[in-house]
Protein backbone atom coordinates (compact mmCIF):
# COMPACT_ATOMS: atom_id res chain seq x y z
CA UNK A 1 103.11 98.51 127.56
CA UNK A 2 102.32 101.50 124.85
CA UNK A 3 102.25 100.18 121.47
CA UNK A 4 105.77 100.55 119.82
CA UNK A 5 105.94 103.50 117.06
CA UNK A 6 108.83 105.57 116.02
CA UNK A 7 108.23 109.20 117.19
CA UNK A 8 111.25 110.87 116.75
CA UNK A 9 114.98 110.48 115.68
CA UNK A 10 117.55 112.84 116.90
CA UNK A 11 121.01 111.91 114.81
CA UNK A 12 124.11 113.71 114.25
CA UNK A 13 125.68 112.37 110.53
CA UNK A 14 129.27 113.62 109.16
CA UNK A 15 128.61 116.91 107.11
CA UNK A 16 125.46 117.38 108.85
CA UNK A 17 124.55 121.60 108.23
CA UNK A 18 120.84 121.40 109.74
CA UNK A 19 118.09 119.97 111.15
CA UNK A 20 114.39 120.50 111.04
CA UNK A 21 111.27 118.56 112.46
CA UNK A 22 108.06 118.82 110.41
CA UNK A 23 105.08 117.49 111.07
CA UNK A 24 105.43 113.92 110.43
CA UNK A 25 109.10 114.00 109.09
CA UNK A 26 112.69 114.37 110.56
CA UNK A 27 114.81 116.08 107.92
CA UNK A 28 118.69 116.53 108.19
CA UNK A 29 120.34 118.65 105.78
CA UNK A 30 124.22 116.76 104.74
CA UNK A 31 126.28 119.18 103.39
CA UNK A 32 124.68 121.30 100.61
CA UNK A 33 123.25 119.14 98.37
CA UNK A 34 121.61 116.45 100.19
CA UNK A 35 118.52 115.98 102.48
CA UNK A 36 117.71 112.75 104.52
CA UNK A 37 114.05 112.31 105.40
CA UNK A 38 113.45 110.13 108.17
CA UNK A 39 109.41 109.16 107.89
CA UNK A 40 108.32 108.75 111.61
CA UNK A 41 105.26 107.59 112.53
CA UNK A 42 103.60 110.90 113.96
CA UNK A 43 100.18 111.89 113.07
CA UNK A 44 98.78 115.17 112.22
CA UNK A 45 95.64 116.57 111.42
CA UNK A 46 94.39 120.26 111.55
CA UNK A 47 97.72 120.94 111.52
CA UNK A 48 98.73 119.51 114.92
CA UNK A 49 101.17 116.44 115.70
CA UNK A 50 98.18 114.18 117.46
CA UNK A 51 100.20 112.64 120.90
CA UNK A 52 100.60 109.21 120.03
CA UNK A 53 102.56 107.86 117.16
CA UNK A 54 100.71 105.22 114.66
CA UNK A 55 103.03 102.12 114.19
CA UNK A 56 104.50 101.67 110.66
CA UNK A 57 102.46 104.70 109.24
CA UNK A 58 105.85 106.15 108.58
CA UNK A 59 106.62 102.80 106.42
CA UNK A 60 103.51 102.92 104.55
CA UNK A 61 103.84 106.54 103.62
CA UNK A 62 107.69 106.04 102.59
CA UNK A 63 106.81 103.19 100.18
CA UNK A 64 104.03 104.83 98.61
CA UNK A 65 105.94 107.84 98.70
CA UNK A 66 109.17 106.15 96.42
CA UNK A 67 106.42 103.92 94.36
CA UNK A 68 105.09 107.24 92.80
CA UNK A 69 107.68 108.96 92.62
CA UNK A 70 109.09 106.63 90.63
CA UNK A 71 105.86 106.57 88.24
CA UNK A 72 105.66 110.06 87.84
CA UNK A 73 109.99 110.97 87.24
CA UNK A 74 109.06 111.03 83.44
CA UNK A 75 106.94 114.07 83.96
CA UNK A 76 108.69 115.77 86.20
CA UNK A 77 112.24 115.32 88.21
CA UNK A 78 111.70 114.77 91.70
CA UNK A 79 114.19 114.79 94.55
CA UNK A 80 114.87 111.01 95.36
CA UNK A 81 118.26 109.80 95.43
CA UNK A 82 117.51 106.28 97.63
CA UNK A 83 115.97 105.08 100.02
CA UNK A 84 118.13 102.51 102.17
CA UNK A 85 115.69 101.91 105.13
CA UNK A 86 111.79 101.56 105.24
CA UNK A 87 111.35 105.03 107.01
CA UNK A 88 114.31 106.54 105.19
CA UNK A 89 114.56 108.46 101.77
CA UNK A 90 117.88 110.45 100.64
CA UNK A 91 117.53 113.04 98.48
CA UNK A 92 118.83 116.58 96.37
CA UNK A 93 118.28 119.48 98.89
CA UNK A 94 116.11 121.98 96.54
CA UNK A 95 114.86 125.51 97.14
CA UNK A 96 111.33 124.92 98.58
CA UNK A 97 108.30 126.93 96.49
CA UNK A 98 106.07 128.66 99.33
CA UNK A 99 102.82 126.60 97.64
CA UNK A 100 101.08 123.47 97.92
CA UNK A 101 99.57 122.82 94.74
CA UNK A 102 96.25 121.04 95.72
CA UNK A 103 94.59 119.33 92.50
CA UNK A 104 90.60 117.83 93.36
CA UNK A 105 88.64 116.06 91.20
CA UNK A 106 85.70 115.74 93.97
CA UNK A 107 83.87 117.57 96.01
CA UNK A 108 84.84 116.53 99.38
CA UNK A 109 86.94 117.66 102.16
CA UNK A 110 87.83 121.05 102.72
CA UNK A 111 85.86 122.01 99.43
CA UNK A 112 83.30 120.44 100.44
CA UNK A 113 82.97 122.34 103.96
CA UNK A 114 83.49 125.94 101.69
CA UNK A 115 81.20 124.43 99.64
CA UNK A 116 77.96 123.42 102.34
CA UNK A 117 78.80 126.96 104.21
CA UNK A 118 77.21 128.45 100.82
CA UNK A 119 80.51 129.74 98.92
CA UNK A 120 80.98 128.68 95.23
CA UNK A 121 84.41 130.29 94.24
CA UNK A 122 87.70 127.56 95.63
CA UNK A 123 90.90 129.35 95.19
CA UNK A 124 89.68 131.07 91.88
CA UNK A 125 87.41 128.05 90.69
CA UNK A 126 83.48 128.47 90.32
CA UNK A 127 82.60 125.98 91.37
CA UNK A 128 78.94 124.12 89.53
CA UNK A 129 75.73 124.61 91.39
CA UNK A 130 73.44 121.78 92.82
CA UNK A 131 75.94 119.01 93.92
CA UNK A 132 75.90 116.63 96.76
CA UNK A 133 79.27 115.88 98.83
CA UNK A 134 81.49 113.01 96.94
CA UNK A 135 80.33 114.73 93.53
CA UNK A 136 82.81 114.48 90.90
CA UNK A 137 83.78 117.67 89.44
CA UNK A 138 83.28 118.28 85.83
CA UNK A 139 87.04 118.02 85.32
CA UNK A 140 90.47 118.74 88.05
CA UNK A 141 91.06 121.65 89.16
CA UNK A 142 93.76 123.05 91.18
CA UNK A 143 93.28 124.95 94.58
CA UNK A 144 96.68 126.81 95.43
CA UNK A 145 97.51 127.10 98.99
CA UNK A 146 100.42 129.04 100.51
CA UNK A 147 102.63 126.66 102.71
CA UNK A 148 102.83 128.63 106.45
CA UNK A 149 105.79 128.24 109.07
CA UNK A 150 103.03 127.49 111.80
CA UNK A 151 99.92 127.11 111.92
CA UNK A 152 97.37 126.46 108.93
CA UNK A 153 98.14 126.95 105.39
CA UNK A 154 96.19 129.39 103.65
CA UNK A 155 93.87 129.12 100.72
CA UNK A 156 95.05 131.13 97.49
CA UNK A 157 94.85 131.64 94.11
CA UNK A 158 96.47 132.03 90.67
CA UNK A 159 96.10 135.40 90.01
CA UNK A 160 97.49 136.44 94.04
CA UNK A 161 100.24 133.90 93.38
CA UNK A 162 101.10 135.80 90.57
CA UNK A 163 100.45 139.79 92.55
CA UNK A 164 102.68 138.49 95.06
CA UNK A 165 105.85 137.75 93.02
CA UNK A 166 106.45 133.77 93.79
CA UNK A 167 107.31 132.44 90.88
CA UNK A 168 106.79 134.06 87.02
CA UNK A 169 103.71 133.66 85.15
CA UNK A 170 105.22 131.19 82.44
CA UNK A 171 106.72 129.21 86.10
CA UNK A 172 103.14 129.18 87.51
CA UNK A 173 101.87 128.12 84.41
CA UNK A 174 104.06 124.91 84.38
CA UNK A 175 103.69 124.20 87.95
CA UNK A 176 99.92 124.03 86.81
CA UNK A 177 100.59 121.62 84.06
CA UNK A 178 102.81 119.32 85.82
CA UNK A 179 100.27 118.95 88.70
CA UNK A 180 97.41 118.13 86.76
CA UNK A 181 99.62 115.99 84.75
CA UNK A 182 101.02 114.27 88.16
CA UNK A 183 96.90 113.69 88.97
CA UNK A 184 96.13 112.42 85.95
CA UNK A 185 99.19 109.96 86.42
CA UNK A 186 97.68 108.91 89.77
CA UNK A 187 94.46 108.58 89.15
CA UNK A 188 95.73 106.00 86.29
CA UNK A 189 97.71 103.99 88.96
CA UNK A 190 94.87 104.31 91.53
CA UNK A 191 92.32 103.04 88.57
CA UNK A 192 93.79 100.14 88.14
CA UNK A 193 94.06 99.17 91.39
CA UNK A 194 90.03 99.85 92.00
CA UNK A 195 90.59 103.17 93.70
CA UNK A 196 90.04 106.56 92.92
CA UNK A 197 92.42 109.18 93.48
CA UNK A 198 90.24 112.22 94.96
CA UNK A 199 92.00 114.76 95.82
CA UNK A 200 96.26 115.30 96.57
CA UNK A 201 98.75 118.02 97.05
CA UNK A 202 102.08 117.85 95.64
CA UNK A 203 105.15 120.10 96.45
CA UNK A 204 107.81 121.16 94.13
CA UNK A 205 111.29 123.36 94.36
CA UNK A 206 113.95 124.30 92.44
CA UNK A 207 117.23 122.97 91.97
CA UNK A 208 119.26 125.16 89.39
CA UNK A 209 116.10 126.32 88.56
CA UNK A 210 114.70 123.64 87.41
CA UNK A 211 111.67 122.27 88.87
CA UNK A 212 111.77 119.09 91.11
CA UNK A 213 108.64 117.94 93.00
CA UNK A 214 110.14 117.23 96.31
CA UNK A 215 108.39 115.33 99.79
CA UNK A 216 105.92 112.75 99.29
CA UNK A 217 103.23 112.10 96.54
CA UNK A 218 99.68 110.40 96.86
CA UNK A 219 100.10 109.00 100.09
CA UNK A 220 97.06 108.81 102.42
CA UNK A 221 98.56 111.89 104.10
CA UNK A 222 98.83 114.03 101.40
CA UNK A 223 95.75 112.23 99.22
CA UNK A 224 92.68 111.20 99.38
CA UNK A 225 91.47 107.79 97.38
CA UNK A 226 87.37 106.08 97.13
CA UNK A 227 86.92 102.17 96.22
CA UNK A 228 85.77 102.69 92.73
CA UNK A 229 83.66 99.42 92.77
CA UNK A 230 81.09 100.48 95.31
CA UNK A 231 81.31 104.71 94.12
CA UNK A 232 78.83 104.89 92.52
CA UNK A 233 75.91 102.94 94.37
CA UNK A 234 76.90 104.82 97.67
CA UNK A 235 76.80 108.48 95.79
CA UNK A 236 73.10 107.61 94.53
CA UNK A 237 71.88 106.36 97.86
CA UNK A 238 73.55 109.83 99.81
CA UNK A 239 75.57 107.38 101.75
CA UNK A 240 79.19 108.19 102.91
CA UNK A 241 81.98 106.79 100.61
CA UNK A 242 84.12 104.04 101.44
CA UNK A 243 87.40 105.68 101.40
CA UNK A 244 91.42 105.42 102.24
CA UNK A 245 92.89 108.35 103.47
CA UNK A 246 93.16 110.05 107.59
CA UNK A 247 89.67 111.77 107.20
CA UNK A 248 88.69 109.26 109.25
CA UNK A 249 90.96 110.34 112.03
CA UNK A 250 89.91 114.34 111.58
CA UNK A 251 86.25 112.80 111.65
CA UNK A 252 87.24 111.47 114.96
CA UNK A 253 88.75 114.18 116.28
CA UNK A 254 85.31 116.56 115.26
CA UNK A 255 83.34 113.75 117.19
CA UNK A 256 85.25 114.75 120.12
CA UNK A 257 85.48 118.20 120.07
CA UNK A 258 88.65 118.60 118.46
CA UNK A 259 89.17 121.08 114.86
CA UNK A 260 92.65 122.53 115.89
CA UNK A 261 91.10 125.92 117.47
CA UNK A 262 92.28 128.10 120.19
CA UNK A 263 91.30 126.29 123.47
CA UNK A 264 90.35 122.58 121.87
CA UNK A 265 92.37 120.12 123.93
CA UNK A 266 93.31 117.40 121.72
CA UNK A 267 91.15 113.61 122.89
CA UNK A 268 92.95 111.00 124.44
CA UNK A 269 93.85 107.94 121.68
CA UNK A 270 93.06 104.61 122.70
CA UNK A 271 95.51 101.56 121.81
CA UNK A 272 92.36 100.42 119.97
CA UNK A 273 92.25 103.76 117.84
CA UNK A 274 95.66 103.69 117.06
CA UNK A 275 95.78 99.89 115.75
CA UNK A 276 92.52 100.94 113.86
CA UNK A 277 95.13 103.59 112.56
CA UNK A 278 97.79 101.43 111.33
CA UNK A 279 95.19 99.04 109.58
CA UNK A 280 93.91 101.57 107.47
CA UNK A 281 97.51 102.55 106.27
CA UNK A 282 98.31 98.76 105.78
CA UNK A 283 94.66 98.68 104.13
CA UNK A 284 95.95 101.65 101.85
CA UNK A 285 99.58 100.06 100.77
CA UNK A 286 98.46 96.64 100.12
CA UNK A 287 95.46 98.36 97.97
CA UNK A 288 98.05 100.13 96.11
CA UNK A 289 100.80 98.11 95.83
CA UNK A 290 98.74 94.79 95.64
CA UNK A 291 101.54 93.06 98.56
CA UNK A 292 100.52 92.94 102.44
CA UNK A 293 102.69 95.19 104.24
CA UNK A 294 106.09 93.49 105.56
CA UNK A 295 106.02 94.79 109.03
CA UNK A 296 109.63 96.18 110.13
CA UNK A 297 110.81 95.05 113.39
CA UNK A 298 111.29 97.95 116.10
CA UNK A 299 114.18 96.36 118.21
CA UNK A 300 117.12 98.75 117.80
CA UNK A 301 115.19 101.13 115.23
CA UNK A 302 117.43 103.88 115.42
CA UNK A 303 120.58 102.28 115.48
CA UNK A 304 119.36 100.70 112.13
CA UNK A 305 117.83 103.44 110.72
CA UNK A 306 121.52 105.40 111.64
CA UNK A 307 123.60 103.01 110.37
CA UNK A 308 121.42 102.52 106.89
CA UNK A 309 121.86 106.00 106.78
CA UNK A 310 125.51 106.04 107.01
CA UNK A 311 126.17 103.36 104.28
CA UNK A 312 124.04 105.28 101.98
CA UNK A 313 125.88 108.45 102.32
CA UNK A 314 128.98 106.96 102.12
CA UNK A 315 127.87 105.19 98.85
CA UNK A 316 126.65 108.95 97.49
CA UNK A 317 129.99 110.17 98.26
CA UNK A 318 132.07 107.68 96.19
CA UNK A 319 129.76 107.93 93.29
């Protein structure tokens, strides 16, 4: 028997005006005003949903999700209303900006790739000569990227932000402000939890025109943390750092000829890999929450899920 995961939802709620599957996420649009996000437990990386779904990754990534959004509402609004089942938030529908505004305070990842191919300019930033992967830039900086319909999202910058129309200088400008703000936030929290907070990407739109930073903040999908206790010893000795975020699943993926390309078939996932999944998103919540993960129960998921849904709603609608 597979290991049970929740892949997909497919519900039909009073008012409903639209539906739309992302990546990881089953959104339903109620009425105008209101957007439920149902957090299943797909996977992606290089921008492709991997086959199998990771059990309570969807749970993980919703609490983390609501815990810092919930930090972070004195900086900026953000779009939560409730969330009234562990893969469930409600929220304000908003007007989606086309941008994922990518703050990195190390060089690792994607910059780090740009970086080893011989490039020093990231989306407008020089970026210092003579440093080693896992380096810690001399302070954040902010790598714009332009959110595509399919297939990767693009590296861009202020200034072609700005040529294209998007959003006004003085908007850019405080989208720019509230990220870095939202970073330094997280890399607070993270601090005193003994991580670091490397690198994240955080979404806003506007709803009447006012900013709101919608979908999900510093979450090991959108986020990337180290364990600050063994940092630096690991960076001196060149050794890779001990970190919580899905890397470790695109490392995987490289290992077996998988980067998302034209003609890469995707590798088969063990039951083994995927529990190894799970345990690194349970590693992640009870790292930043300090509380073991309270596995939910998948008997009757979407029946609870649906009705939990319901009651909310209903509860929104009398308020």
């Amino acid at each position: 028997m597979s290991l049970q995961a929740l892949s997909s939802t497919q519900f039909q709620f009073e008012n409903q005006t639209q539906f739309y599957k992302g990546k990881v996420r089953d959104v339903y649009s109620i009425g105008q005003d209101l957007l439920v996000m149902v957090a299943c437990d797909r996977i992606s990386a290089f921008d492709h949903v991997l086959p199998r779904a990771i059990p309570h990754k969807g749970q993980v990534l919703n609490a983390v999700a609501g815990l810092f959004l919930d930090k972070t509402s004195d900086i900026v609004p953000n779009w939560k209303i409730s969330m009234p089942d562990p893969h469930v938030t409600i929220g304000y529908r908003c007007e989606a900006l086309p941008i994922e505004f990518v703050v990195r305070n190390y060089l690792t990842g994607h910059a780090w790739r740009v970086y080893k191919s011989g490039l020093r300019m990231l989306c407008g930033n020089t970026l210092p000569e003579g440093m080693k992967e896992n380096d810690k830039f001399p302070e954040p900086i902010v790598t714009p990227a332009t959110k595509a319909q399919e297939g990767h999202d693009e590296d861009t910058t202020y200034d072609e932000i700005l040529q294209k129309g998007i959003v006004t200088k003085a908007r850019l400008d405080e989208l720019y402000r509230i990220s870095l703000a939202l970073f330094q936030r997280g890399t607070e929290i993270a601090a005193e939890k003994g991580l670091i907070l490397v690198d994240t990407k955080y979404e806003f739109g506007l709803r009447n025109d006012e900013i709101m930073l919608i979908d999900e903040i510093h979450t090991p999908d959108s986020s990337r943390f180290f364990y600050a206790d063994t940092y630096e010893s690991l960076q001196r000795n060149g050794q890779p750092q001990r970190q919580l975020s899905k890397e470790f699943v695109r490392e995987w993926l490289m290992e077996n000829g998988f980067q998302g390309r034209e003609g890469e078939v995707i590798p088969a996932m063990t039951d083994e890999f995927v529990n190894s999944i799970t345990e690194r998103y349970e590693e992640l919540y009870q790292a930043m929450t300090g509380l073991p993960l309270e596995r939910r129960s998948y008997e009757n998921i979407e029946t609870q899920i649906e009705q939990s849904i319901i009651q909310a709603l209903k509860q929104i609608d009398h308020e």
